[in-house]
N, C-alpha and C. Protein backbone atom coordinates (compact mmCIF):
# COMPACT_ATOMS: atom_id res chain seq x y z
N UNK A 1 -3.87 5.88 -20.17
CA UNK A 1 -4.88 4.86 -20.05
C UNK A 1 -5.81 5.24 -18.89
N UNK A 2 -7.21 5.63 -19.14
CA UNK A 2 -8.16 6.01 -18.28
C UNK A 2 -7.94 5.38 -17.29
N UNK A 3 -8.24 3.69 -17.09
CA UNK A 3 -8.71 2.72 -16.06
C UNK A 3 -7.45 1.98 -15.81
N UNK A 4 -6.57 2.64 -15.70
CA UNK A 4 -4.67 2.03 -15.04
C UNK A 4 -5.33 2.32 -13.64
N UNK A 5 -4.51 1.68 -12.52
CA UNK A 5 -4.22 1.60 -11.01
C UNK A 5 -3.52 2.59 -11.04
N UNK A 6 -3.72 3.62 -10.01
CA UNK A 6 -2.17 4.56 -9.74
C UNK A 6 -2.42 4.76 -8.30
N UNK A 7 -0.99 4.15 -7.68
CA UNK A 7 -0.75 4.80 -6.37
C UNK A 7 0.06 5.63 -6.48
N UNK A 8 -0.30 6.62 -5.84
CA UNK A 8 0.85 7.29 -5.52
C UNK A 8 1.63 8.10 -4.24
N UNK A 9 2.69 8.21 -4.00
CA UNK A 9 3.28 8.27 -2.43
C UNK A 9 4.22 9.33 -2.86
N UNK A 10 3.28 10.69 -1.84
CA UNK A 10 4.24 11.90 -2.02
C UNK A 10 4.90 12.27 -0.44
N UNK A 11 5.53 13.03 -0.34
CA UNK A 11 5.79 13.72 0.84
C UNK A 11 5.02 14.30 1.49
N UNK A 12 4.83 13.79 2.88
CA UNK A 12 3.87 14.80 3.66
C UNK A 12 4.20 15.63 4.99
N UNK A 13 3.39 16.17 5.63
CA UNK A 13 4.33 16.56 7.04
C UNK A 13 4.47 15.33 8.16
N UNK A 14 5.56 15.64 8.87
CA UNK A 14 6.65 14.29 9.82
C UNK A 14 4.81 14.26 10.76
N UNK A 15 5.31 13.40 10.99
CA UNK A 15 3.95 12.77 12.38
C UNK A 15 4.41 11.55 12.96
N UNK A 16 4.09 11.50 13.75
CA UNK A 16 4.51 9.70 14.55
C UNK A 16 3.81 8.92 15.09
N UNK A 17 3.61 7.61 14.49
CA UNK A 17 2.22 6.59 14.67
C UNK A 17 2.76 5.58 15.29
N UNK A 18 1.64 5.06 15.92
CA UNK A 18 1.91 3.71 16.71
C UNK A 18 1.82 2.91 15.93
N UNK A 19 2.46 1.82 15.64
CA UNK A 19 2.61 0.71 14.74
C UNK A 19 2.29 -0.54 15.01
N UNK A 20 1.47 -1.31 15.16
CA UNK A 20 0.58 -2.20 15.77
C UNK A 20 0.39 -3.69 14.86
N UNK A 21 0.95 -3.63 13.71
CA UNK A 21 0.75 -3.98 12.69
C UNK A 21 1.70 -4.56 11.90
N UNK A 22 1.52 -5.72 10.73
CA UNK A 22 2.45 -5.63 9.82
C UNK A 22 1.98 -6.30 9.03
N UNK A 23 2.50 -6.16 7.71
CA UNK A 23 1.79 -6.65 6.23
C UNK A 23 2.83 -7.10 5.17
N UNK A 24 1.58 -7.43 3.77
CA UNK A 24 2.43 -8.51 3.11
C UNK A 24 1.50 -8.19 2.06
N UNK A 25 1.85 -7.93 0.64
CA UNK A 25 0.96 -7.49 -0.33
C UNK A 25 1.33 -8.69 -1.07
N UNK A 26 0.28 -9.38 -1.73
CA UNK A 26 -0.22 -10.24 -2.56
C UNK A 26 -0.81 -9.77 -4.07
N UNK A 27 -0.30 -10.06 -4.76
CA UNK A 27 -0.60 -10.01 -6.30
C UNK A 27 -1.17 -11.64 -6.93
N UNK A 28 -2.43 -11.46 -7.35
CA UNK A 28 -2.64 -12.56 -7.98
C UNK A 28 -2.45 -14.00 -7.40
N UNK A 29 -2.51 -14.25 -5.89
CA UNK A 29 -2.20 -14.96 -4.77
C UNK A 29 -0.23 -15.51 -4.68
N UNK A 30 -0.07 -14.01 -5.11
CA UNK A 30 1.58 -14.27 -4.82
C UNK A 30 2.04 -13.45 -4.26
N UNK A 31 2.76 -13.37 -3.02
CA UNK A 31 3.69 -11.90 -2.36
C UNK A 31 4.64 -11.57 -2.96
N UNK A 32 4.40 -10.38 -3.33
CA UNK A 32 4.90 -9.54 -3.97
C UNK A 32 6.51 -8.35 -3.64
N UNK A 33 5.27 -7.85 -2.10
CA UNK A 33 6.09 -7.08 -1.19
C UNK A 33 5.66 -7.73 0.18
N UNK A 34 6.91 -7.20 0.95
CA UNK A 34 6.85 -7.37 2.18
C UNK A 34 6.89 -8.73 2.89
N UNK A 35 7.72 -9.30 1.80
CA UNK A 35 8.08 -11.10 2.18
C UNK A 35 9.26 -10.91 1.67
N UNK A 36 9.85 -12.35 2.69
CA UNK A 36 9.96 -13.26 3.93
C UNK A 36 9.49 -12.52 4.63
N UNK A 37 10.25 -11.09 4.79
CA UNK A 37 9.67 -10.43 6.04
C UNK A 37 8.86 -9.43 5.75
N UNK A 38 8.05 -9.45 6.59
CA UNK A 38 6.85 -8.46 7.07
C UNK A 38 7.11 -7.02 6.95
N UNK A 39 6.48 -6.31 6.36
CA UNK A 39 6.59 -4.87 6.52
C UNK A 39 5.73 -4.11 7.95
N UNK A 40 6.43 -3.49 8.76
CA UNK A 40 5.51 -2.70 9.66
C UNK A 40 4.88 -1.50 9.28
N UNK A 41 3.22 -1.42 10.06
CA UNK A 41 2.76 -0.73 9.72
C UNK A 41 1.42 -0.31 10.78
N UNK A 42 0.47 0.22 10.45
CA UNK A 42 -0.36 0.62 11.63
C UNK A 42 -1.54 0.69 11.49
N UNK A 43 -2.93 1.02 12.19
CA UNK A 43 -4.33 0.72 12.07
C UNK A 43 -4.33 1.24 10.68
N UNK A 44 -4.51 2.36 10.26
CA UNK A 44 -5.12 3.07 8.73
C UNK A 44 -4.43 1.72 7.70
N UNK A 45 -3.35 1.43 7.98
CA UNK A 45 -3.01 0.52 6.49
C UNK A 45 -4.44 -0.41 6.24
N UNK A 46 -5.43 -0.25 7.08
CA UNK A 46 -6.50 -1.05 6.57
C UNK A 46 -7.38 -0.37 5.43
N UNK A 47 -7.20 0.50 5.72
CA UNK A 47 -7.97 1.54 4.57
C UNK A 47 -7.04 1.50 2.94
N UNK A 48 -5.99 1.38 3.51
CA UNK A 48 -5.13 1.00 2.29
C UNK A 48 -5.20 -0.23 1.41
N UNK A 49 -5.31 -0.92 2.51
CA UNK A 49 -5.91 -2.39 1.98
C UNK A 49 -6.88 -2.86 1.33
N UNK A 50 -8.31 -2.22 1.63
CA UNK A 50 -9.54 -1.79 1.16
C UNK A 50 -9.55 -1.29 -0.48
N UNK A 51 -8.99 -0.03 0.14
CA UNK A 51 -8.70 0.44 -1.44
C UNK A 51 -8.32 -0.26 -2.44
N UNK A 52 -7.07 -0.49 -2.02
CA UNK A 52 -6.39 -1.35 -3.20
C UNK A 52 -7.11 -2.54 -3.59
N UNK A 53 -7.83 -3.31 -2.60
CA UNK A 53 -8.53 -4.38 -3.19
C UNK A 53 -9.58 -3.51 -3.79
N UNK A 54 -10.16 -2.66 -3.85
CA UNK A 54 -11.83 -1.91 -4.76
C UNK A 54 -10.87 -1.81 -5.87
N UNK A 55 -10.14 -1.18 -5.73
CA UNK A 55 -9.52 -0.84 -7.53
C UNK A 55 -9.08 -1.68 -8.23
N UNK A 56 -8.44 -2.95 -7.79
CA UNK A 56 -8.02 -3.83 -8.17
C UNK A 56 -7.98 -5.28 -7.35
N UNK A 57 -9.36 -5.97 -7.74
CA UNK A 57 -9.21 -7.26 -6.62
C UNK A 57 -8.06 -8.20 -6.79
N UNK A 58 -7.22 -8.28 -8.17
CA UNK A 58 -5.95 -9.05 -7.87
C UNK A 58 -5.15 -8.70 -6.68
N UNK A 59 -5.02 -7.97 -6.16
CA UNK A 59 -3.96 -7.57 -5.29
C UNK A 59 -4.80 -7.39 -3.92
N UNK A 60 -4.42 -7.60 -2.85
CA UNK A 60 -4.74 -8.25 -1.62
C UNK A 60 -3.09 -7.85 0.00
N UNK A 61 -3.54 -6.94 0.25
CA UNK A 61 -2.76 -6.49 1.32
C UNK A 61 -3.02 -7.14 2.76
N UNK A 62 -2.34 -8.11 3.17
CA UNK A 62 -2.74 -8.81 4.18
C UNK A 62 -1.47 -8.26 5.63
N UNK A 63 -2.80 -8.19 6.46
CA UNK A 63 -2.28 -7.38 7.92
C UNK A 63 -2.68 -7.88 9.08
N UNK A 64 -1.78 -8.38 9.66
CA UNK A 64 -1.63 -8.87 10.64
C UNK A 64 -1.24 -7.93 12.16
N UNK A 65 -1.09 -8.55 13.17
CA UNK A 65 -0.74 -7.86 14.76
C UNK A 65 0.50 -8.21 14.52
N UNK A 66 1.21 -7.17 15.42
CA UNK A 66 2.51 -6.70 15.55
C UNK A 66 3.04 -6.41 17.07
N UNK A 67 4.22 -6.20 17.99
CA UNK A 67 4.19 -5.44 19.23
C UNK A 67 4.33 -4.11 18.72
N UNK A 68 3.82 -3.05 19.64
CA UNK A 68 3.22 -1.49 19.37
C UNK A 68 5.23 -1.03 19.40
N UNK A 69 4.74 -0.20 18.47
CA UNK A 69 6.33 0.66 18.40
C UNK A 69 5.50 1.83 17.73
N UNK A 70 6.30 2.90 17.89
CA UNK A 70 6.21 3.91 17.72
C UNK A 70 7.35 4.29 16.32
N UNK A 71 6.87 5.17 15.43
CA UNK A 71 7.77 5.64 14.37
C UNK A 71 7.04 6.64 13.63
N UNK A 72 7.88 7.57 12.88
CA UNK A 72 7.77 8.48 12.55
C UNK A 72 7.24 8.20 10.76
N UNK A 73 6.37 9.19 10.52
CA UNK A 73 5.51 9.21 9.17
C UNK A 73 5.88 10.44 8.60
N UNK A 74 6.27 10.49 6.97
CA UNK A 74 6.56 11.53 6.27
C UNK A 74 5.78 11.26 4.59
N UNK A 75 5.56 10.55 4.88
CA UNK A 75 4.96 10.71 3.19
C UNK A 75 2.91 10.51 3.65
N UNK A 76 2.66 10.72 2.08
CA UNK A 76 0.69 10.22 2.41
C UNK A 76 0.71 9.72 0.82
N UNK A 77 -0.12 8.36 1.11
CA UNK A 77 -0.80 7.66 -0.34
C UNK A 77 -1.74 7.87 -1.07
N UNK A 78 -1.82 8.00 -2.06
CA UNK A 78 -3.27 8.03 -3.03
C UNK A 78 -3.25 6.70 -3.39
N UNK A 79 -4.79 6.37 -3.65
CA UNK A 79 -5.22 5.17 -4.70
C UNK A 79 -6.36 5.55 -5.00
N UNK A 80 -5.79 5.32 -6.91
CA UNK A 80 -7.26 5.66 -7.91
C UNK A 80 -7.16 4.79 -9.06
N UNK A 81 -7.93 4.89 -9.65
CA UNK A 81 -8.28 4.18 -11.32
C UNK A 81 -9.44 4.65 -11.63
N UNK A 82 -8.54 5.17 -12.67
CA UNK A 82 -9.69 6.35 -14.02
C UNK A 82 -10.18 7.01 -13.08
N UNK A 83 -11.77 7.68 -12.97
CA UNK A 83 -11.80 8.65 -12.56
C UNK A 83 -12.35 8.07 -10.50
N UNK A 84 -11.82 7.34 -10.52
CA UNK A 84 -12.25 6.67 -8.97
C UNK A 84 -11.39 6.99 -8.38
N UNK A 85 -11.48 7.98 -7.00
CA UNK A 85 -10.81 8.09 -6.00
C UNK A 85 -10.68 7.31 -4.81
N UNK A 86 -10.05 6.20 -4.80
CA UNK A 86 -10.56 4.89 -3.59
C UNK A 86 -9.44 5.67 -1.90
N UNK A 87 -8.56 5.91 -2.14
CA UNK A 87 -7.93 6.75 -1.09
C UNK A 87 -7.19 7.77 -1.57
N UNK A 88 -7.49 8.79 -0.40
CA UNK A 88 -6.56 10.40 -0.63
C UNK A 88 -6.13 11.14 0.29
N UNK A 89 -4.63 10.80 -0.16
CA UNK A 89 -3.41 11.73 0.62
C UNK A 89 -3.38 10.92 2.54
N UNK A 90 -3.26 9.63 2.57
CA UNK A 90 -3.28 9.13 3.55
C UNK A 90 -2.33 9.20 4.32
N UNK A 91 -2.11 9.62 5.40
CA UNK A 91 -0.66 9.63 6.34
C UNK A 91 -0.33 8.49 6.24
N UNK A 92 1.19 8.34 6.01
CA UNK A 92 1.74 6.44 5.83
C UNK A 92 2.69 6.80 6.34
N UNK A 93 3.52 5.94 5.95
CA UNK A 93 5.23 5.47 6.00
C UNK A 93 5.95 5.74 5.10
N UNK A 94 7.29 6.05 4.94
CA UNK A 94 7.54 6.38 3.04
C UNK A 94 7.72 5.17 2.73
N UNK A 95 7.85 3.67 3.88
CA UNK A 95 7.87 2.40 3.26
C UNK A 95 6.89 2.26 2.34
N UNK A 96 6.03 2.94 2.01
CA UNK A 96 4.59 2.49 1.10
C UNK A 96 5.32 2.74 -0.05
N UNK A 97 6.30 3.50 -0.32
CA UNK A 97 7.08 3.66 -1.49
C UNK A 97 7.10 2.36 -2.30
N UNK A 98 7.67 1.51 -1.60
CA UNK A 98 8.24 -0.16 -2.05
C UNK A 98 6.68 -0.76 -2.13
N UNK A 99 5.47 -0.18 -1.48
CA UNK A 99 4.07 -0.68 -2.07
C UNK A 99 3.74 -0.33 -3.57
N UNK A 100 4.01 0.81 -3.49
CA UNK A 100 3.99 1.30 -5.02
C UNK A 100 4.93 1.28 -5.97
N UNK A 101 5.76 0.75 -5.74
CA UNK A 101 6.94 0.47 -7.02
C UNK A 101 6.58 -0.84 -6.94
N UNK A 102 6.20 -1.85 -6.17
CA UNK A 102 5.89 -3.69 -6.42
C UNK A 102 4.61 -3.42 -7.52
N UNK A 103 3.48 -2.22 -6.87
CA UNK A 103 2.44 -2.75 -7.52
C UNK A 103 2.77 -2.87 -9.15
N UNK A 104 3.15 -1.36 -9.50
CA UNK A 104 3.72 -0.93 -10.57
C UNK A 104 4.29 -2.15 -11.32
N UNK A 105 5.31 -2.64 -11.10
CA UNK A 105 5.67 -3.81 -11.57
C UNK A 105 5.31 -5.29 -11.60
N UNK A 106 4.24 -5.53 -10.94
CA UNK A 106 3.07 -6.61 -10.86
C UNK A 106 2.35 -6.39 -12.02
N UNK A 107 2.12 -5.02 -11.80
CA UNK A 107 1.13 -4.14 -13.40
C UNK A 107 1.50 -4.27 -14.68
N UNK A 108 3.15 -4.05 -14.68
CA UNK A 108 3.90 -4.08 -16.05
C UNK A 108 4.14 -5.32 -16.03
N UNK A 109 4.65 -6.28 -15.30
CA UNK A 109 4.80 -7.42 -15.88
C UNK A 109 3.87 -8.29 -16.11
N UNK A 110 2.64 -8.25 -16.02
CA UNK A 110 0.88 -8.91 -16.21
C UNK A 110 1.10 -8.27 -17.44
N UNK A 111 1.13 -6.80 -17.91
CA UNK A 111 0.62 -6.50 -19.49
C UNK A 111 1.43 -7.30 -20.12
N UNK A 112 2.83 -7.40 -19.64
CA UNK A 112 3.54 -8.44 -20.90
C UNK A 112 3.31 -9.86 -21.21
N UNK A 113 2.44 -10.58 -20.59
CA UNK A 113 1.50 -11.99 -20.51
C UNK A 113 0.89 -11.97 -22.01
């Protein structure tokens, strides 16, 4: 399907970010991921956020302040639909993993509606 959402979260090289941050992804004004509790995360997840809302305005990554911690980064995200590249190969968290398996299944369970 040309115009599907695809994130995707591969392995990247280790790095270590300050974490300043924490979030809560919303589907269709429902949390999806990262509730009760908050997922941590750091300045760029705003770009992530961005994205994901251009490709798909149902979904809504909301990010809030955090106290600064430090942690280590091994994976990077893509976000596209059809031939739109909205983010590429972003240094993350491999927590973005559990971003992209919620969306995925927000996705599949809307087609079955």
């Amino acid at each position: 399907m040309a115009d599907k959402l695809i994130v995707d979260v591969i392995a990247g090289d280790k790095t270590t970010q300050g974490h300043t941050k924490k979030c809560v992804l919303e589907f269709n004004c429902k949390p999806i991921w990262g509730y009760p509790k908050l997922v941590h995360c750091h300045e760029n997840t705003t770009q992530i956020a961005e994205a994901l809302t251009k490709a798909d305005s149902r979904f809504v990554l909301y990010i809030t302040e955090r106290p600064h911690s430090v942690e280590g980064h091994a994976a990077r995200i893509t976000i596209k639909k059809g031939n739109t590249v909205y983010l590429d190969k972003l240094h993350t968290h491999d927590n973005m993993i559990g971003l992209r398996d919620a969306i995925n299944k927000a996705l599949e369970d809307d087609d079955k509606k």
